[in-house]
Protein backbone atom coordinates (compact mmCIF):
# COMPACT_ATOMS: atom_id res chain seq x y z
CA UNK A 1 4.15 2.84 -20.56
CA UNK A 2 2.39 2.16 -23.55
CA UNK A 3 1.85 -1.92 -23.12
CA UNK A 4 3.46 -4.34 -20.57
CA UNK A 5 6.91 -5.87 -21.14
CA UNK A 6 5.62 -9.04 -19.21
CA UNK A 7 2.38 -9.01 -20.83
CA UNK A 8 1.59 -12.76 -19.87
CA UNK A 9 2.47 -12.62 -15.98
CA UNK A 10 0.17 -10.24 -14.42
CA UNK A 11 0.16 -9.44 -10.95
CA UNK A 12 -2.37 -9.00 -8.13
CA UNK A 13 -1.42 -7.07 -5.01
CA UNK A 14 -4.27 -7.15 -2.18
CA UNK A 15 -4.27 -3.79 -0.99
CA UNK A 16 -3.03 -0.40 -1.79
CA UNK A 17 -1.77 1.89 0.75
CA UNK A 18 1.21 3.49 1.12
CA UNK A 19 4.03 0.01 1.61
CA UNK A 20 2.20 -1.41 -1.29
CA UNK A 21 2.75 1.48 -3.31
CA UNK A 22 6.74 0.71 -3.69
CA UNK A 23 5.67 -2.39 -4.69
CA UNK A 24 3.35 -1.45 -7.49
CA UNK A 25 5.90 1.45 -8.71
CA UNK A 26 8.74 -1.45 -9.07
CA UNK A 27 6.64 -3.69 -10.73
CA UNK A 28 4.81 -1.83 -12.82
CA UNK A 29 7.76 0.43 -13.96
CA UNK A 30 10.04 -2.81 -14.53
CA UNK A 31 7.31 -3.85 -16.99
CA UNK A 32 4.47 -5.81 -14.91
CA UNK A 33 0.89 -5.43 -15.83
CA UNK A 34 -0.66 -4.82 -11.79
CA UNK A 35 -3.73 -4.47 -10.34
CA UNK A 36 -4.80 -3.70 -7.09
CA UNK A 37 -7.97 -4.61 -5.26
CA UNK A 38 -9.11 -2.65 -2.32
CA UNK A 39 -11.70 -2.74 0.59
CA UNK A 40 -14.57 -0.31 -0.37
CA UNK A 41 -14.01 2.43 2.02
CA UNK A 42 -9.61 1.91 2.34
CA UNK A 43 -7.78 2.89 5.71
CA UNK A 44 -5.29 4.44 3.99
CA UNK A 45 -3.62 7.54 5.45
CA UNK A 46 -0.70 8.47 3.08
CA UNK A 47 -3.74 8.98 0.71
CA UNK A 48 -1.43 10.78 -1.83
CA UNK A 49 1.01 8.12 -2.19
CA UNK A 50 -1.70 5.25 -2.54
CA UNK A 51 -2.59 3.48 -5.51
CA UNK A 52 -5.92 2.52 -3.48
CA UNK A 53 -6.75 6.54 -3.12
CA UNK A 54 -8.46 6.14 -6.36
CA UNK A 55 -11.25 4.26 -4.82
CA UNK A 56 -12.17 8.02 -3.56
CA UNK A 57 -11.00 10.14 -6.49
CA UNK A 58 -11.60 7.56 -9.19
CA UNK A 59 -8.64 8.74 -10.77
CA UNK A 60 -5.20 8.77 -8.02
CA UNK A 61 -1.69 9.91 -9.38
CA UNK A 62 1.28 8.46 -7.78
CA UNK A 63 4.46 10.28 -9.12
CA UNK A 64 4.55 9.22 -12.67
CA UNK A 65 1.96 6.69 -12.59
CA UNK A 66 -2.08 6.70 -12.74
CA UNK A 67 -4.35 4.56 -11.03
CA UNK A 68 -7.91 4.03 -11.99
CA UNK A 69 -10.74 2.32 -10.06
CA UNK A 70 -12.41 0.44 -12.52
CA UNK A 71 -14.44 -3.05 -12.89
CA UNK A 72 -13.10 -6.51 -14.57
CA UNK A 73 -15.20 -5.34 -18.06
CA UNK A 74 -12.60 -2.16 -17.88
CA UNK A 75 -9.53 -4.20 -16.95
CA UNK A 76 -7.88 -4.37 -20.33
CA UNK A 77 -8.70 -0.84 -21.41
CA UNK A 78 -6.87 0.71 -18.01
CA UNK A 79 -3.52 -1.84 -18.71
CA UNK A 80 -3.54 -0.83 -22.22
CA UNK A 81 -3.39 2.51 -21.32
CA UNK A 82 -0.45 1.42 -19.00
CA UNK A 83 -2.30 2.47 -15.74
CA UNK A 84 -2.74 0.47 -12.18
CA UNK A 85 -6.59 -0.64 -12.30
CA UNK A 86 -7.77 -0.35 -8.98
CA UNK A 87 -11.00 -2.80 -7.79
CA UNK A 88 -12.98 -3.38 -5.06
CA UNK A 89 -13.33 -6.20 -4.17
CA UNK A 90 -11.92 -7.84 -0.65
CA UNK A 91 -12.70 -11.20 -0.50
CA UNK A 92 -10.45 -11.55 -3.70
CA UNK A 93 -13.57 -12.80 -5.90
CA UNK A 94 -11.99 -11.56 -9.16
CA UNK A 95 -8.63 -13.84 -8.80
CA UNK A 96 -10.15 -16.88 -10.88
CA UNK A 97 -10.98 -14.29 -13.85
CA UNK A 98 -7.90 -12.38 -13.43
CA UNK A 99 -5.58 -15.70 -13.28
CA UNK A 100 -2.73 -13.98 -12.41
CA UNK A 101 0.59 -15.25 -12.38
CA UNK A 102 1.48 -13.57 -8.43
CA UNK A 103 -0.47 -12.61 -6.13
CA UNK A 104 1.40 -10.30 -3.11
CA UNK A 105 -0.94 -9.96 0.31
CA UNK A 106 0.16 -6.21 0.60
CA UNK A 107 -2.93 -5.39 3.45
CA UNK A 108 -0.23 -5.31 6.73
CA UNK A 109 -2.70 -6.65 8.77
CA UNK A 110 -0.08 -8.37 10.67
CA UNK A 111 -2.11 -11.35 10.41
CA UNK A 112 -2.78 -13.62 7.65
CA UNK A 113 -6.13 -12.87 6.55
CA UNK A 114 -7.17 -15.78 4.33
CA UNK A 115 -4.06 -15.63 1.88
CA UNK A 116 -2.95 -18.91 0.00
CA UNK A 117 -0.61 -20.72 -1.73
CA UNK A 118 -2.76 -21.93 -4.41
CA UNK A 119 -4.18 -17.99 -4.94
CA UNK A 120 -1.56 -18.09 -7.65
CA UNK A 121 1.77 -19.56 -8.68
CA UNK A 122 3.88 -17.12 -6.96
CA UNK A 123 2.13 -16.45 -3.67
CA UNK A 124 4.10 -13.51 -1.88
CA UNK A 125 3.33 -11.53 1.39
CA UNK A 126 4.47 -8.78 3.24
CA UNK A 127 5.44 -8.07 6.82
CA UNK A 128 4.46 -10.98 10.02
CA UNK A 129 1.72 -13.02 10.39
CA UNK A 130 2.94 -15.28 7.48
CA UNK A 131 4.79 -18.25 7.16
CA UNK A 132 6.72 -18.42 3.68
CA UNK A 133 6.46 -22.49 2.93
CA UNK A 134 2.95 -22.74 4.12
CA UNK A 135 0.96 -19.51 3.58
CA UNK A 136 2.52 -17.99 0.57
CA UNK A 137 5.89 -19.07 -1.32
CA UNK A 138 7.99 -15.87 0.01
CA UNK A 139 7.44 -13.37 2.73
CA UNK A 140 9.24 -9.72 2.47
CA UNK A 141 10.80 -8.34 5.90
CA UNK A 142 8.78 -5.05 6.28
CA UNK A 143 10.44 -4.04 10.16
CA UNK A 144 12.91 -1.28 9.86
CA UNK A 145 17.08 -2.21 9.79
CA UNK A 146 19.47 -4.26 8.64
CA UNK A 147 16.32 -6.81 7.17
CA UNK A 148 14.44 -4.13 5.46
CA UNK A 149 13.04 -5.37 2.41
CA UNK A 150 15.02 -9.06 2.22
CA UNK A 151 13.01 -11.89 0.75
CA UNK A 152 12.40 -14.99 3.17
CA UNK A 153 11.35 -18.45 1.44
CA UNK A 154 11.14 -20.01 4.67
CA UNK A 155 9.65 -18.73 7.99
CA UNK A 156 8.34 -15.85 9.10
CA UNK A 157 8.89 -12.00 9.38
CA UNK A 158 10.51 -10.59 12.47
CA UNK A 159 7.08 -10.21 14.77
CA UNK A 160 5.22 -6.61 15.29
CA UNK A 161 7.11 -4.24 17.23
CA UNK A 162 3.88 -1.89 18.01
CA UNK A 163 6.49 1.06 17.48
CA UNK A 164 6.35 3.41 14.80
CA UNK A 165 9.48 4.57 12.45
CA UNK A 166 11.53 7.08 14.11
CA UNK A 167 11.60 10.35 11.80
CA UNK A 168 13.06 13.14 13.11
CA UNK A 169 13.43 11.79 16.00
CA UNK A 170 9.52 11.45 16.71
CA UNK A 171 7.40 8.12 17.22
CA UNK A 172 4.54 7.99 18.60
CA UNK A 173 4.10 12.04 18.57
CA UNK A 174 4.13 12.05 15.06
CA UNK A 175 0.93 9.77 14.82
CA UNK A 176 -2.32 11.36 15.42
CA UNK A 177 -4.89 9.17 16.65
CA UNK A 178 -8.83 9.98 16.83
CA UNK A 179 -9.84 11.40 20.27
CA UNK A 180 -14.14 9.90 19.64
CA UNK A 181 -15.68 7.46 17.10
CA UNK A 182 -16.91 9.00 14.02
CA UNK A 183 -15.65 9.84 10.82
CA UNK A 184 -12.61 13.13 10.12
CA UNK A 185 -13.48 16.18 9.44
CA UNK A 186 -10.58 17.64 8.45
CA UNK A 187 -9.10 21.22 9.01
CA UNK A 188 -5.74 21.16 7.10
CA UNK A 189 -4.97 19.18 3.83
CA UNK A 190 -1.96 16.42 2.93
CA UNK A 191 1.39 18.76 2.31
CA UNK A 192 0.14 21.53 4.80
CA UNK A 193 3.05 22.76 6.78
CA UNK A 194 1.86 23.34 10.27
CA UNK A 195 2.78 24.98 13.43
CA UNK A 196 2.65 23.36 16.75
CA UNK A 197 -0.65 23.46 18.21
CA UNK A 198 -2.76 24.15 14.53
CA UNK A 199 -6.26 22.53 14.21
CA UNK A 200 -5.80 19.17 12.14
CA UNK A 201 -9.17 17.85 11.94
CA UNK A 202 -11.81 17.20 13.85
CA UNK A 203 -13.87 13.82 14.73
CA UNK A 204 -16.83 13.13 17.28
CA UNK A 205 -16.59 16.57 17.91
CA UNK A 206 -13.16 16.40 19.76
CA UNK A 207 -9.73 18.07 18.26
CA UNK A 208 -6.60 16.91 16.21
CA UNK A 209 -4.24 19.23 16.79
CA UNK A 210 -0.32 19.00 16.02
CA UNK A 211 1.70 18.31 19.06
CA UNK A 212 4.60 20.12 16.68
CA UNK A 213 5.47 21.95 14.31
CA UNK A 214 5.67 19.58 10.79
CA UNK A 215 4.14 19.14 7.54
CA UNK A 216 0.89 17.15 7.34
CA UNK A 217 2.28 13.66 5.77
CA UNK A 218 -1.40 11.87 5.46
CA UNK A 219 -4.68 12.04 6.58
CA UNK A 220 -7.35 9.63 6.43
CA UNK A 221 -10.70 10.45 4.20
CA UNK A 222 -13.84 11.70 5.87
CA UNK A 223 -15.67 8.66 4.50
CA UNK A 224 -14.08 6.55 6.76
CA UNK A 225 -15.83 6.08 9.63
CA UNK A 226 -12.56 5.39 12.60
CA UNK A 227 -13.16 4.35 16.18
CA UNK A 228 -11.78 6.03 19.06
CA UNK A 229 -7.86 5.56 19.13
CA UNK A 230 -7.45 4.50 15.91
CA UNK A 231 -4.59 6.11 13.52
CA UNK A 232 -5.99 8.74 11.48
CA UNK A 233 -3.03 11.12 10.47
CA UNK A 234 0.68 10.85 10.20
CA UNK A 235 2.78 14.44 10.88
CA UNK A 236 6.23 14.81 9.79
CA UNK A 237 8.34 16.80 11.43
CA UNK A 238 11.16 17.76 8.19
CA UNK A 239 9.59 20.48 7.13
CA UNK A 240 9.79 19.06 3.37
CA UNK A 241 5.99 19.16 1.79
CA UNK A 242 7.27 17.20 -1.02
CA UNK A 243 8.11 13.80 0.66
CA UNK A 244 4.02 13.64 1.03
CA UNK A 245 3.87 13.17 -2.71
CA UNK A 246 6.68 11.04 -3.65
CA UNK A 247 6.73 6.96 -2.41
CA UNK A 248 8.77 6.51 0.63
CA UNK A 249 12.51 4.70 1.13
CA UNK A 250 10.58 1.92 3.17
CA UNK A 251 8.05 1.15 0.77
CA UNK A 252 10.72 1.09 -2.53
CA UNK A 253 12.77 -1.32 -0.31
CA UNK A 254 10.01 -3.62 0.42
CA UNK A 255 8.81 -3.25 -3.25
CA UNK A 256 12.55 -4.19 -4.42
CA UNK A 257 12.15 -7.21 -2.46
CA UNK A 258 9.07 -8.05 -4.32
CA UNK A 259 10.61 -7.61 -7.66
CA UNK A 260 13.56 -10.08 -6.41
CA UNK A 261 11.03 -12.21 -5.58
CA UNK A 262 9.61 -12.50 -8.95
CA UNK A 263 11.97 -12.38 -11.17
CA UNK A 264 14.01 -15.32 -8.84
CA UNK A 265 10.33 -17.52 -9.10
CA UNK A 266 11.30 -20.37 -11.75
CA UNK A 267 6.83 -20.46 -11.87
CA UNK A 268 7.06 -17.13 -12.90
CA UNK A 269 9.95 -16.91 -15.69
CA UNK A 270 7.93 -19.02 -18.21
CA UNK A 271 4.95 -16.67 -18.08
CA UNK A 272 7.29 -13.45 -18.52
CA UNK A 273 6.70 -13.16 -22.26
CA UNK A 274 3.87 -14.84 -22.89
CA UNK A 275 0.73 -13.80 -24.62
CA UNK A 276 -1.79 -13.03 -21.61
């Protein structure tokens, strides 16, 4: 993509792991200029599906997009190239260069870390610890089921369930967790099929191993430094390497919701083709 269909309405999503990646792919491929800011050292796990990865690599492909970490002075020259710029910056300092016409709270911190409705004209969050008519102008349901993905204008998301997804019929098994403090060092790499048992990675000097057999869905990067308990790793236990590379069915929902959510925003519609 060349240049931006909807030039004039840019949009700002705080945070770019793997939910916020369906909602960059929708926007960006339905014509949106995006950009994502990120913390300096991201939690992200499903590293090869995240927009934010390029914080590490500089340069992060996501299927048939590119994402480059960049500064405000290379803004333009990463949109005209039609890629996701990618900045650091998580206080949000940029947002009253940037002006954009949305802003979506993408972090999941289940919590609403500082997010307002004046950060833009369409303010729009994802997942509980939001109210839609006070913190932002829509919240998107992130919980698995019938709600996946639906836009609320008023109220809240349905509240943490502290369960993981079920895939394959595993939950928490599939979610590999650091046994010390420290940072990974890591053993087996992102689309690894491995057996049951098979050194993961290592951190504080105590073991990751797989408690079956699976393909290795995400990991986190070894600059991160994680505290005991903390998610690390993600295993999958379809034996199908190429689901680590491609944006999930959860995060394209909750990134359809987003699109809904703009296109339906009457603050939006006058911006769509105007000059930025």
């Amino acid at each position: 993509m060349a240049s931006a269909t909807f030039s004039g309405a840019r949009v700002v999503v705080r945070g770019g792991g793997d939910l916020a990646s369906g909602v960059v792919a929708r926007l960006h491929r339905a014509g949106f200029p995006v950009i994502v800011l990120e913390l300096p050292a991201p939690l992200l796990v499903r590293r090869a599906v995240s927009f934010g990865d390029a914080v590490y690599e500089g340069i992060r492909a996501v299927e048939d997009m590119t994402a480059r970490l960049t500064d405000v002075a290379g803004l333009e020259a990463a949109l005209a190239a039609g890629e996701v710029p990618v900045l650091i910056d998580p206080a949000g300092e940029s947002l009253a260069a940037l002006r954009p016409a949305v802003v979506v709270d993408a972090r999941m911190e289940k919590r609403n870390p500082g997010t307002r409705l004046t950060d833009a004209p369409l303010v729009i969050a994802l997942g509980p610890g939001y109210v839609a008519g006070a913190d932002c102008h829509a919240v998107i349901e992130t919980n698995r089921g019938h709600y996946l993905g639906r836009v609320i204008r008023a109220g809240s998301a349905e509240a943490d369930t502290g369960e993981p997804g079920t895939i394959g019929l595993k939950t928490h098994s599939r979610v590999l967790r650091a046994p010390a403090s420290g940072h990974v060092h890591a053993y087996a790499q992102i689309g690894d099929v491995l057996d049951e048992g098979a050194l993961v990675a290592e951190v504080g000097g105590g073991e990751i191993r797989a408690p079956f057999a699976g393909v290795l869905r995400g990991l986190i990067h070894e600059r991160v430094a994680v505290q005991a308990g903390m998610k690390v790793g993600d295993l999958d236990p379809r034996v199908a390497p190429e689901h680590c590379f491609t944006i999930s069915d959860k995060s394209l929902a909750i990134g359809g919701g987003v699109l809904e959510a703009v296109l339906s925003a009457p603050q939006v519609r006058e911006r769509l083709f105007a000059t930025p």
